[in-house]
Protein backbone atom coordinates (compact mmCIF):
# COMPACT_ATOMS: atom_id res chain seq x y z
CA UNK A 1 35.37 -13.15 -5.15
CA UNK A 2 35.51 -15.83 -7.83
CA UNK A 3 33.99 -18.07 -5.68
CA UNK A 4 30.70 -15.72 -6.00
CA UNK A 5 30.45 -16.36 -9.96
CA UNK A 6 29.56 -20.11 -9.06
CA UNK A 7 26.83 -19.39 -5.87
CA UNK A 8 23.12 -19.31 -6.81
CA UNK A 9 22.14 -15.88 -8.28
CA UNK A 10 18.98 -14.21 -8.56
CA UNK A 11 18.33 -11.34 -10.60
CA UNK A 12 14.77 -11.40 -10.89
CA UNK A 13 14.16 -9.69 -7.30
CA UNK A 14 13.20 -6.48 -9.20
CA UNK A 15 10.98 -7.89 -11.32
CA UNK A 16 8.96 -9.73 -8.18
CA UNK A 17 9.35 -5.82 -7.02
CA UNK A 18 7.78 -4.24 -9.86
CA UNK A 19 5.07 -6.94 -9.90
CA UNK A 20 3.65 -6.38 -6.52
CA UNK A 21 3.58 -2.74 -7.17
CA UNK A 22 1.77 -2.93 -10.12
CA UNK A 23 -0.25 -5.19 -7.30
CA UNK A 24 -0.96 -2.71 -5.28
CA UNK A 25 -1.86 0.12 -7.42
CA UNK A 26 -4.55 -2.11 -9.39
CA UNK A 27 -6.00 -2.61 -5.60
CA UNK A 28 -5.69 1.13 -5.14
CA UNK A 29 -7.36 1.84 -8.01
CA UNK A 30 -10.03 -1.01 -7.35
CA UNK A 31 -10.41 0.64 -3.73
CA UNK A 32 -10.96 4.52 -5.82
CA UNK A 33 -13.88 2.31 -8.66
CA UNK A 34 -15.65 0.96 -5.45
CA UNK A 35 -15.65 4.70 -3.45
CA UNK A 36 -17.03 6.36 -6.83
CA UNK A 37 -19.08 3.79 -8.21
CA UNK A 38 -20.66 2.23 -5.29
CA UNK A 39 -22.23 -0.73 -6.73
CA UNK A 40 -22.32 -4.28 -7.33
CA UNK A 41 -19.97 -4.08 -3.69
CA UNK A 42 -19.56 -7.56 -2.85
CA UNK A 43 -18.16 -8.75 -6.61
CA UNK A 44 -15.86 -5.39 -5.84
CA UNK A 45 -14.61 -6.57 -2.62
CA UNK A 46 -13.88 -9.87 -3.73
CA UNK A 47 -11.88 -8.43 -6.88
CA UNK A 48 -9.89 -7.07 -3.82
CA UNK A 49 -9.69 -9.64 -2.06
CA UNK A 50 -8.32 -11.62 -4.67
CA UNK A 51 -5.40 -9.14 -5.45
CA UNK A 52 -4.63 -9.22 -1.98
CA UNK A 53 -3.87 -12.69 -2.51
CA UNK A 54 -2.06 -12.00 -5.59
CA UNK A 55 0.02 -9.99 -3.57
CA UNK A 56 0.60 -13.09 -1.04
CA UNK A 57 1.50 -15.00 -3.68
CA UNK A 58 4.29 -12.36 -4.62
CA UNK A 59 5.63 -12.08 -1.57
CA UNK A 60 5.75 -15.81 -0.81
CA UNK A 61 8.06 -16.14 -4.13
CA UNK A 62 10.24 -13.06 -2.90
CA UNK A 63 11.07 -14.97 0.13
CA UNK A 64 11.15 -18.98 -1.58
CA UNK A 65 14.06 -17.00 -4.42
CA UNK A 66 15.79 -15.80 -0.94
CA UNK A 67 16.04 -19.28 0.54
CA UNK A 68 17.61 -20.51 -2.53
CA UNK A 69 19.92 -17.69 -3.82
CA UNK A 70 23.08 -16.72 -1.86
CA UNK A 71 24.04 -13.69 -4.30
CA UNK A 72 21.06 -10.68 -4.44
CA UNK A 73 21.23 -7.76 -5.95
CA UNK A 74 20.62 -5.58 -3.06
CA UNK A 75 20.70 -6.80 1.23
CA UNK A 76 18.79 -9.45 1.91
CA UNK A 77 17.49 -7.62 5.11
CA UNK A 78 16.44 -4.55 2.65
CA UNK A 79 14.34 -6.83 0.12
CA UNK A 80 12.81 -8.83 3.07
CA UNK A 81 11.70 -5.07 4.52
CA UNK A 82 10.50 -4.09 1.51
CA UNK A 83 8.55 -6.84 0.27
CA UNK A 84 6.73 -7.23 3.63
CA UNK A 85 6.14 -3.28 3.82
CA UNK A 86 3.96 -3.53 0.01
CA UNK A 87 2.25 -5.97 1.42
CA UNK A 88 1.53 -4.43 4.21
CA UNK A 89 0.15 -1.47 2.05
CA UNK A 90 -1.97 -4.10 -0.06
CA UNK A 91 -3.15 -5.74 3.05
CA UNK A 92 -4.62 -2.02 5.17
CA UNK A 93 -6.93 -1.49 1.70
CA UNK A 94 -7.95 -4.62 1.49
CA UNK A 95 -9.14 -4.49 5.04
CA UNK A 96 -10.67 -1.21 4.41
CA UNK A 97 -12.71 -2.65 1.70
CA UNK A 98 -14.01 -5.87 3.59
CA UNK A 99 -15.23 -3.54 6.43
CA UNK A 100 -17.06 -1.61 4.52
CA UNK A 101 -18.97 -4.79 3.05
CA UNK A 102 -19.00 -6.27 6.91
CA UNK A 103 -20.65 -3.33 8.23
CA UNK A 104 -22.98 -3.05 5.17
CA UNK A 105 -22.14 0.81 4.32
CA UNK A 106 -24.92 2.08 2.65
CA UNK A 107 -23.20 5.25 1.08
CA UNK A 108 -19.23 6.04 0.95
CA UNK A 109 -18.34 9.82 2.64
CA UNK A 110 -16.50 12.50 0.37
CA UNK A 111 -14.09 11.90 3.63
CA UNK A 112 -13.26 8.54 2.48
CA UNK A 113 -13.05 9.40 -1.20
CA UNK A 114 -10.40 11.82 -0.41
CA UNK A 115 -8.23 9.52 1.82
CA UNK A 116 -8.72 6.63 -1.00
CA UNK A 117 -7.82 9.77 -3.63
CA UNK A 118 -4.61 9.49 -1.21
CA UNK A 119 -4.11 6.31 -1.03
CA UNK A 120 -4.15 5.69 -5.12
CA UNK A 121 -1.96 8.77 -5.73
CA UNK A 122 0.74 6.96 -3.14
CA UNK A 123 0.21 4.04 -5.24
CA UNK A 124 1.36 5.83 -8.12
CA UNK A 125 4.02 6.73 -6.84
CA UNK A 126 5.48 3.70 -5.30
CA UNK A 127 5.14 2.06 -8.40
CA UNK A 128 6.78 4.92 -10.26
CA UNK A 129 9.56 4.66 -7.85
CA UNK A 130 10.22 0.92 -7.37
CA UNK A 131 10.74 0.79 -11.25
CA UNK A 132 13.74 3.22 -10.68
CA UNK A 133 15.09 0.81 -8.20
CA UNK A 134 17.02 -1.31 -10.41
CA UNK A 135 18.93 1.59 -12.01
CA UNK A 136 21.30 3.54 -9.70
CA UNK A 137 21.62 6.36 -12.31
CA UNK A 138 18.05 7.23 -11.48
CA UNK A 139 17.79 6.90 -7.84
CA UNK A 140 17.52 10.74 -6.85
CA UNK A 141 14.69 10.49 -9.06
CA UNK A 142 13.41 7.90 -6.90
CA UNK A 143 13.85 9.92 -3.58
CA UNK A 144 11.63 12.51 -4.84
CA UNK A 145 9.18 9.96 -5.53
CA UNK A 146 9.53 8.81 -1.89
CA UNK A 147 9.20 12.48 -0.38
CA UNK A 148 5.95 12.96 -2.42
CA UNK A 149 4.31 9.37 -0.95
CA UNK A 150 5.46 11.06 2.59
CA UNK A 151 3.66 14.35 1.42
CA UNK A 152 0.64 12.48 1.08
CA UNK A 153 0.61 10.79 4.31
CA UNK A 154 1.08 14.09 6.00
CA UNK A 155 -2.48 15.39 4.02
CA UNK A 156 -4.24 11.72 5.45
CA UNK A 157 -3.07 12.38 8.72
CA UNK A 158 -4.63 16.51 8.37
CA UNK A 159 -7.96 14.59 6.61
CA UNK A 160 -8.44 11.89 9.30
CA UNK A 161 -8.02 15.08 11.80
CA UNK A 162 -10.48 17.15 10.66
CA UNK A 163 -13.08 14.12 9.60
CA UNK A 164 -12.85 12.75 13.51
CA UNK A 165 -13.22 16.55 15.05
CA UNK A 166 -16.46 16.33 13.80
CA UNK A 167 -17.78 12.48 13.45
CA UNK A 168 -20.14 12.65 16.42
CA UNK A 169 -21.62 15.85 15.38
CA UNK A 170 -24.80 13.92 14.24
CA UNK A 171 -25.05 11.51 16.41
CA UNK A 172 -27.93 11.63 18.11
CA UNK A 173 -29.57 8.06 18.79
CA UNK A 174 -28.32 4.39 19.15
CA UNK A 175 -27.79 3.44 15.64
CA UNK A 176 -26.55 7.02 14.53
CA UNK A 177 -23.85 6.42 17.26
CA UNK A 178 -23.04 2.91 15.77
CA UNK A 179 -23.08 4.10 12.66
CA UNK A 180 -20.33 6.67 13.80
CA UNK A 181 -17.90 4.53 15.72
CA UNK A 182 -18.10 1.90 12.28
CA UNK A 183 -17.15 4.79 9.91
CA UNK A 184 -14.33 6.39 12.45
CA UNK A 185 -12.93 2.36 12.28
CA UNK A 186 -12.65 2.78 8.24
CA UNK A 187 -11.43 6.21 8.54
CA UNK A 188 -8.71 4.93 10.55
CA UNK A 189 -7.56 2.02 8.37
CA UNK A 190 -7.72 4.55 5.76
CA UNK A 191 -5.37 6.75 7.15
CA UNK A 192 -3.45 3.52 8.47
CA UNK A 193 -2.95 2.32 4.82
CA UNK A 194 -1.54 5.97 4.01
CA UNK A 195 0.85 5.04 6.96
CA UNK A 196 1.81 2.06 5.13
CA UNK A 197 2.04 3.56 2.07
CA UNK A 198 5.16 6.22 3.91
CA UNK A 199 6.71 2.72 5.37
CA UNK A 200 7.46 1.47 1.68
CA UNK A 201 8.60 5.22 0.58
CA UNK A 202 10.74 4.79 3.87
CA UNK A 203 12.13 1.83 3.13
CA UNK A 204 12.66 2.80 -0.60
CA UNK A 205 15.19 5.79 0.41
CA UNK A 206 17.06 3.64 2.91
CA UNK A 207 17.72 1.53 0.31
CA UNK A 208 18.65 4.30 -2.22
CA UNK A 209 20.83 5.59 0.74
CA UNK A 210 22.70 2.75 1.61
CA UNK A 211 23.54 2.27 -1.76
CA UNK A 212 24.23 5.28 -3.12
């Protein structure tokens, strides 16, 4: 035990934590200004793009800290999982967005609005909850931060449902039919990135329960 005072110590894993949350709600809410403003979409998607990479950047200091600390403030295994699972989350919008610009959407759906609407309020919430993570005194808070994310992926799951019941509806020529299959791709990495979004919250209450 006194031998631990002397290893290398990191403290500043919650920060990096906080930061790419922060990361990921700005690209939520840059996902939520393209859907509602859709305009100027290739400076847009390139914002996105470029917070993506912020998020990269994040990650790749999460995991240079871990090669050179030896004491961490929660298991190694659990910080690994959940920096990898906010990126993950970052990296589903982000390919949401450059699909959109690859396929040259003309007009966004209210479908897609909604699952972005999703997609940000999970953001929220992540963020909301990673900032808890550091105090211990606040972590049931935190779970029902992490039961509302899951809440949310349940109504993208019910929204991707009902939008793909009736896709094909109007699809009565050769590009109509393209048209289709392109939007049920974005509809589904839409839905993915909710899916995402409930891996973080999952990982956020095993951490809460392992340490509580």
């Amino acid at each position: 035990m006194v031998l631990t005072r002397f290893l290398p110590r990191d403290e500043r894993f919650f920060e990096y934590f906080r930061e790419a949350a922060t990361n990921a709600t700005d690209v939520a809410n840059a996902l939520v200004d393209l859907l509602w403003n859709y305009e100027d979409v290739e400076r847009k998607v390139r914002k996105i793009r470029d917070l993506e990479h912020r998020g990269d950047e994040i990650a790749h200091r999460v995991f240079s800290a871990l090669n050179r600390t030896f004491v961490t403030p929660i298991d190694r295994e659990d910080i690994q999982d959940l920096t990898s699972k906010l990126d993950d989350f970052v990296d589903y919008i982000e390919e949401v967005t450059r699909r959109l610009w690859l396929y040259r959407i003309e007009e966004p759906t209210e479908q897609a609005r909604l699952l972005a609407r999703i997609i940000h309020e999970q953001s929220v919430g992540i963020s909301e909850a990673v900032g808890l993570l550091e105090h211990p005194s606040q972590r049931q808070k935190m779970l029902r931060y992490t039961v509302e994310i899951n809440r949310l992926e349940n109504e993208g799951d019910d929204v991707l449902d009902q939008t793909l019941a009736g896709l094909y509806a109007d699809a009565h020529d050769v590009p109509s039919l393209i048209q289709c299959i392109r939007w049920g791709e974005i509809y589904q990495l839409l839905e993915d990135a909710t899916d995402r979004g409930e891996d973080v919250a999952n990982a956020l209450e095993g951490i809460v329960l392992k340490n509580a």
